[in-house]
N, C-alpha and C. Protein backbone atom coordinates (compact mmCIF):
# COMPACT_ATOMS: atom_id res chain seq x y z
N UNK A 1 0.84 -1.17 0.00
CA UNK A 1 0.00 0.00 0.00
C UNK A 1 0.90 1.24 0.00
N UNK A 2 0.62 2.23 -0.74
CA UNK A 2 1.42 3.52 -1.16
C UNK A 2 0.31 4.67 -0.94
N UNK A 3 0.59 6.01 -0.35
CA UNK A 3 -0.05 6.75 -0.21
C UNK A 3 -0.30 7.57 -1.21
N UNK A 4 -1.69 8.35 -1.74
CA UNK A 4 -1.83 8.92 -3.00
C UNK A 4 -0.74 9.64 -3.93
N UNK A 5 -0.20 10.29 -2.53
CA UNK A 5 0.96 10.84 -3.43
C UNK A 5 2.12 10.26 -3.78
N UNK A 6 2.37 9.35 -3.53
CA UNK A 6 3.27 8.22 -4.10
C UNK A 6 2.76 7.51 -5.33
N UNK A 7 1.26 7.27 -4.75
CA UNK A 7 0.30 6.15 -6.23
C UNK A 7 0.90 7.30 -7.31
N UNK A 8 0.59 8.89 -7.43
CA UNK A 8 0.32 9.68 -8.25
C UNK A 8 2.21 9.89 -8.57
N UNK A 9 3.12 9.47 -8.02
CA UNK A 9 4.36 9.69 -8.29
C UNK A 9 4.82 8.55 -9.30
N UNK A 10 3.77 7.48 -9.36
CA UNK A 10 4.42 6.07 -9.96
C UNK A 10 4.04 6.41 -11.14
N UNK A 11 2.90 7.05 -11.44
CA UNK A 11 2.64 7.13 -12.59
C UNK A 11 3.05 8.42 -13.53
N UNK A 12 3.90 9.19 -12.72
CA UNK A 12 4.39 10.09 -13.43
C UNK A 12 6.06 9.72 -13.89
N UNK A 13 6.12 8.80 -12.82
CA UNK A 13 7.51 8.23 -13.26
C UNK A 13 7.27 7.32 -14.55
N UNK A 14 6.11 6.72 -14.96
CA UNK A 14 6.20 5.71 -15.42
C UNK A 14 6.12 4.75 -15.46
N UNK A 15 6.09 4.78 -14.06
CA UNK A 15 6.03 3.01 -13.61
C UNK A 15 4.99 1.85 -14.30
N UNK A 16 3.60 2.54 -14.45
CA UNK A 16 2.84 1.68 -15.23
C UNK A 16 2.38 1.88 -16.57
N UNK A 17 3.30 2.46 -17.22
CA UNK A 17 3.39 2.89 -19.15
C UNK A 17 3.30 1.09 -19.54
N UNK A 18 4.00 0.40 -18.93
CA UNK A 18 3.70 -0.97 -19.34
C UNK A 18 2.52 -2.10 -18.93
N UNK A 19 1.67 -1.43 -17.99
CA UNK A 19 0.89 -2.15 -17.00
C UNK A 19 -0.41 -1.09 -17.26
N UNK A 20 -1.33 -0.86 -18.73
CA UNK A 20 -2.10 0.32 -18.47
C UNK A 20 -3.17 0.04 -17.78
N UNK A 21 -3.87 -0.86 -17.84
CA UNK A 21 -4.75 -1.45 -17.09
C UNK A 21 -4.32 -1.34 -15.49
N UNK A 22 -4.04 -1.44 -15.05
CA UNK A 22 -3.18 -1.05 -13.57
C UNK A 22 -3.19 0.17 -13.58
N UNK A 23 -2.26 1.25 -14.25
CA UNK A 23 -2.62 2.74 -14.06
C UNK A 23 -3.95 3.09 -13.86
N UNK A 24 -4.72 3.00 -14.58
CA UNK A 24 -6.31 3.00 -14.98
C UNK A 24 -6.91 2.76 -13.39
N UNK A 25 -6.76 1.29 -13.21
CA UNK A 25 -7.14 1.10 -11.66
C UNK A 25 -6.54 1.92 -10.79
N UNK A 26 -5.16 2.44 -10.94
CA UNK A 26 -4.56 3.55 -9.77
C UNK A 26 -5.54 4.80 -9.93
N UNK A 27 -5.59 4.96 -10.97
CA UNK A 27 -6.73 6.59 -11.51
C UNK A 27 -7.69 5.98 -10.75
N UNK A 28 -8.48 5.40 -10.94
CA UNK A 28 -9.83 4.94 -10.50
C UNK A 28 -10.06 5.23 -9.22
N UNK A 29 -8.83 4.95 -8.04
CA UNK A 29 -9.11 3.95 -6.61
C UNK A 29 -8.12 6.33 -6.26
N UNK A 30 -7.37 6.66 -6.91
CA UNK A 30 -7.41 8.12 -6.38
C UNK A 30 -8.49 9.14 -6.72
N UNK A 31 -9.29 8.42 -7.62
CA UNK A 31 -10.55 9.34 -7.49
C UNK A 31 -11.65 9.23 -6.59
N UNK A 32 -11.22 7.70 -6.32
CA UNK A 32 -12.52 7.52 -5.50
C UNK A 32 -11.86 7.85 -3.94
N UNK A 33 -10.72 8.18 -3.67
CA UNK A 33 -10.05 8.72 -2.67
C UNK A 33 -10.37 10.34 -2.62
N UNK A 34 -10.20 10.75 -3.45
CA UNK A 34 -10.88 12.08 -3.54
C UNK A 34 -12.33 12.47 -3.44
N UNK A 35 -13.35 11.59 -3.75
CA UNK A 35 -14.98 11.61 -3.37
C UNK A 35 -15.21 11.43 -2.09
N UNK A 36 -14.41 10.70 -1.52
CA UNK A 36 -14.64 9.99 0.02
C UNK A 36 -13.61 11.16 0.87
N UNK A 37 -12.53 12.15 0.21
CA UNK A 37 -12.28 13.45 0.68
C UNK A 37 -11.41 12.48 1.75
N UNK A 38 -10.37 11.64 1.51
CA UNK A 38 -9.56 10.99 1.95
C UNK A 38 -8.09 12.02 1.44
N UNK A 39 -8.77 12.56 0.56
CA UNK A 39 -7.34 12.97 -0.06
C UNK A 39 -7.31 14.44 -0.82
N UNK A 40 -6.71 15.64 -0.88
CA UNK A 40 -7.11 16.47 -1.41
C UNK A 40 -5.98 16.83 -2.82
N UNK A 41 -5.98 16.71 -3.82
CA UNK A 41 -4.83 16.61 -4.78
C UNK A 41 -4.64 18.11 -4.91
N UNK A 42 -3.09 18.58 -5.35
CA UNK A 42 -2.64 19.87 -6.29
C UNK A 42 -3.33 19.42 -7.17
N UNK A 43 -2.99 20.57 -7.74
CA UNK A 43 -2.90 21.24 -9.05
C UNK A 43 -2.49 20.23 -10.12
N UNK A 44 -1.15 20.17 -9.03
CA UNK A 44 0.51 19.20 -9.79
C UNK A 44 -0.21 17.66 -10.44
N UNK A 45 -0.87 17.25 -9.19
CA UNK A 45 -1.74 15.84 -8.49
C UNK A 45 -2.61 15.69 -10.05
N UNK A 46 -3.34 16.75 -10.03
CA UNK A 46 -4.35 17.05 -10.93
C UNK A 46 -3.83 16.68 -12.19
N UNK A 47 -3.19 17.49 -12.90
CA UNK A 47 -1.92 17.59 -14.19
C UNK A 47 -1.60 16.50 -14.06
N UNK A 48 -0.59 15.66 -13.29
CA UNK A 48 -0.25 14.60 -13.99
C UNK A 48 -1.44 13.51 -14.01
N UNK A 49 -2.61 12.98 -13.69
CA UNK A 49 -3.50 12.29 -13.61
C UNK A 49 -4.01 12.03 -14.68
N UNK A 50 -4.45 13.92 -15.50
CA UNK A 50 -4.53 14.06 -16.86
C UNK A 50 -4.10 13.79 -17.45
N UNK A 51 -2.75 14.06 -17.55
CA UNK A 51 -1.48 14.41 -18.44
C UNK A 51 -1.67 11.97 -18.64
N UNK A 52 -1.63 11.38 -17.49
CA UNK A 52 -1.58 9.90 -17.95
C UNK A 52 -2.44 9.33 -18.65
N UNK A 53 -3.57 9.90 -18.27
CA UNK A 53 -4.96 9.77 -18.73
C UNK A 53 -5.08 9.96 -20.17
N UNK A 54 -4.78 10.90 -20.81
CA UNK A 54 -4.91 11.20 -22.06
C UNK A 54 -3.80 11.01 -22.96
N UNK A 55 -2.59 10.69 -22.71
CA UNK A 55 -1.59 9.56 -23.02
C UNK A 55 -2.51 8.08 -23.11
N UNK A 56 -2.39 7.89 -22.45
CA UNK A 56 -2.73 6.49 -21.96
C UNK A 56 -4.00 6.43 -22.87
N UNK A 57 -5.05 7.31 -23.11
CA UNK A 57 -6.17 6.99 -24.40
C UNK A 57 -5.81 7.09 -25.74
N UNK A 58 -4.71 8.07 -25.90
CA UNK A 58 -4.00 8.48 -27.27
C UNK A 58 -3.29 7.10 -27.51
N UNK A 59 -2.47 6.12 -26.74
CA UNK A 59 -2.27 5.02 -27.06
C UNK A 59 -2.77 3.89 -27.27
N UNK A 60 -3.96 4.01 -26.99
CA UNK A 60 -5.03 3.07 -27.13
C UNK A 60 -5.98 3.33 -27.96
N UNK A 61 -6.11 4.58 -28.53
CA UNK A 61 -6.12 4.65 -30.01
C UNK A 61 -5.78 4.34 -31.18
N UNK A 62 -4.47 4.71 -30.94
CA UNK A 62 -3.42 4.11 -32.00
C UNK A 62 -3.26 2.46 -32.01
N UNK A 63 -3.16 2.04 -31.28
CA UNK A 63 -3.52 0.41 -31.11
C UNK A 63 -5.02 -0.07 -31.41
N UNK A 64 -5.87 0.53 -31.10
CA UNK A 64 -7.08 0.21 -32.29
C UNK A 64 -7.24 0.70 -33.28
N UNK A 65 -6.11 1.45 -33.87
CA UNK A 65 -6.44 1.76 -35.17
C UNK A 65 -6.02 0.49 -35.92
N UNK A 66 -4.91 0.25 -35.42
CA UNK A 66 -3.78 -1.11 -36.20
C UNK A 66 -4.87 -2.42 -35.43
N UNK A 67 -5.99 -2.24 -34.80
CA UNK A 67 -6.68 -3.39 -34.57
C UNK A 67 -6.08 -4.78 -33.82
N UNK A 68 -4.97 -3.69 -32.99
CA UNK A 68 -4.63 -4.60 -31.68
C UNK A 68 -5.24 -4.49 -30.20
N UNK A 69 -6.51 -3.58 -30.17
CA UNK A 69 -7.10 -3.45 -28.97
C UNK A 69 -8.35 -3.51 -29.39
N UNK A 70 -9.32 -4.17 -28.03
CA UNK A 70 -10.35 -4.31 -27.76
C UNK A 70 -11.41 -3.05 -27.93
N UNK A 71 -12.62 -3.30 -28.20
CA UNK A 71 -13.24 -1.61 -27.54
C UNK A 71 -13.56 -1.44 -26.57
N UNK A 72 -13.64 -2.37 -25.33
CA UNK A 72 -13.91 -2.41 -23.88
C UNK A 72 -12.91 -1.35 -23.39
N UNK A 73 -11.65 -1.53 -23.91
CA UNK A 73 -10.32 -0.93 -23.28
C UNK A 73 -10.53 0.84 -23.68
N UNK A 74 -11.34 0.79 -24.37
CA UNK A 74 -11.04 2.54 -25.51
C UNK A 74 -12.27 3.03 -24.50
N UNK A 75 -13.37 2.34 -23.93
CA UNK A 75 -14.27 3.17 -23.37
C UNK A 75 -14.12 3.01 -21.99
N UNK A 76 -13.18 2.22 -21.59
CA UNK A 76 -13.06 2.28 -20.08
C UNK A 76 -11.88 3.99 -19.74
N UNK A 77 -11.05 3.72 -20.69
CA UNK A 77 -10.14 4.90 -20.88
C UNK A 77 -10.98 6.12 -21.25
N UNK A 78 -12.33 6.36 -21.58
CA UNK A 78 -12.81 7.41 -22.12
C UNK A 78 -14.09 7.51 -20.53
N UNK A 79 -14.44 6.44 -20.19
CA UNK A 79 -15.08 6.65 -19.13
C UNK A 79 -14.32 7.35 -17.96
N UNK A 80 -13.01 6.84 -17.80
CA UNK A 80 -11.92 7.47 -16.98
C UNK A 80 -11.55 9.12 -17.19
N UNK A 81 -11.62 9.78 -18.49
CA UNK A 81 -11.05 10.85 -18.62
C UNK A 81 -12.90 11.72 -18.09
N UNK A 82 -13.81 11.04 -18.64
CA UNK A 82 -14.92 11.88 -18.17
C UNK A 82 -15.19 12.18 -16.66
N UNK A 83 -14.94 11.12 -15.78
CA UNK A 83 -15.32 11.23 -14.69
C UNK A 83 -14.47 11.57 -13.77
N UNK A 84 -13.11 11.81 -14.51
CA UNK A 84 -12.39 12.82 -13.77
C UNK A 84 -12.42 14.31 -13.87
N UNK A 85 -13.28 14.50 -15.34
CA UNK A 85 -13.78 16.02 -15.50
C UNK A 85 -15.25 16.40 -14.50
N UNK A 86 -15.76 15.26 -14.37
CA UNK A 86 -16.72 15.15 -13.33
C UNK A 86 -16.04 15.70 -11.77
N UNK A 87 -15.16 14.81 -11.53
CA UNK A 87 -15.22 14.78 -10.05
C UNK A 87 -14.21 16.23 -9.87
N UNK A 88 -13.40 17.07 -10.88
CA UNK A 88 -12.70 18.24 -11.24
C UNK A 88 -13.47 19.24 -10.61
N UNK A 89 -14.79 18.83 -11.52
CA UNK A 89 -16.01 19.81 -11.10
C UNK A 89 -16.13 20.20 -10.02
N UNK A 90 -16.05 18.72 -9.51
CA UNK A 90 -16.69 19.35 -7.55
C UNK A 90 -15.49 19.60 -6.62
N UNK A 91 -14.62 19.10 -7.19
CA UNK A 91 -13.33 19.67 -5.83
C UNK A 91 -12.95 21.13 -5.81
């Protein structure tokens, strides 16, 4: 177990560019850390979340273009970027 700001350090390092499905779940489980107001993110926090988020769909684009990805994977990544503009809203 790693504290948000560590979860949010792994993925700016990189750590899960190879594991996206895992990032995805790290996004997921710090947003829902942020609804439950467990956690209050920067700015910084904010930015890179995005900044993986929309990487992380831009590559999974390009991999269904060449028709090496699923479409489960393209709308879980698009459900992810919405409901972080959602939960943006309210913090």
């Amino acid at each position: 177990m790693v504290s948000y700001t560590e979860a949010i350090e792994q993925l700016d390092r990189g750590d899960y560019d190879s594991a996206p499905q895992a990032g995805r779940d790290l996004i997921w489980q710090v947003r829902e850390g942020v609804k439950k107001r467990y956690f209050k993110p920067t700015d910084s926090h904010t930015l890179i979340l995005y900044r993986w988020a929309v990487a992380d769909m831009f590559y999974t684009e390009q991999e269904t273009r060449t028709a090496h990805m699923n479409v489960t994977t393209v709308m879980w990544g698009l459900f992810i970027l919405v409901s972080m503009a959602v939960w943006l809203s309210t913090v």
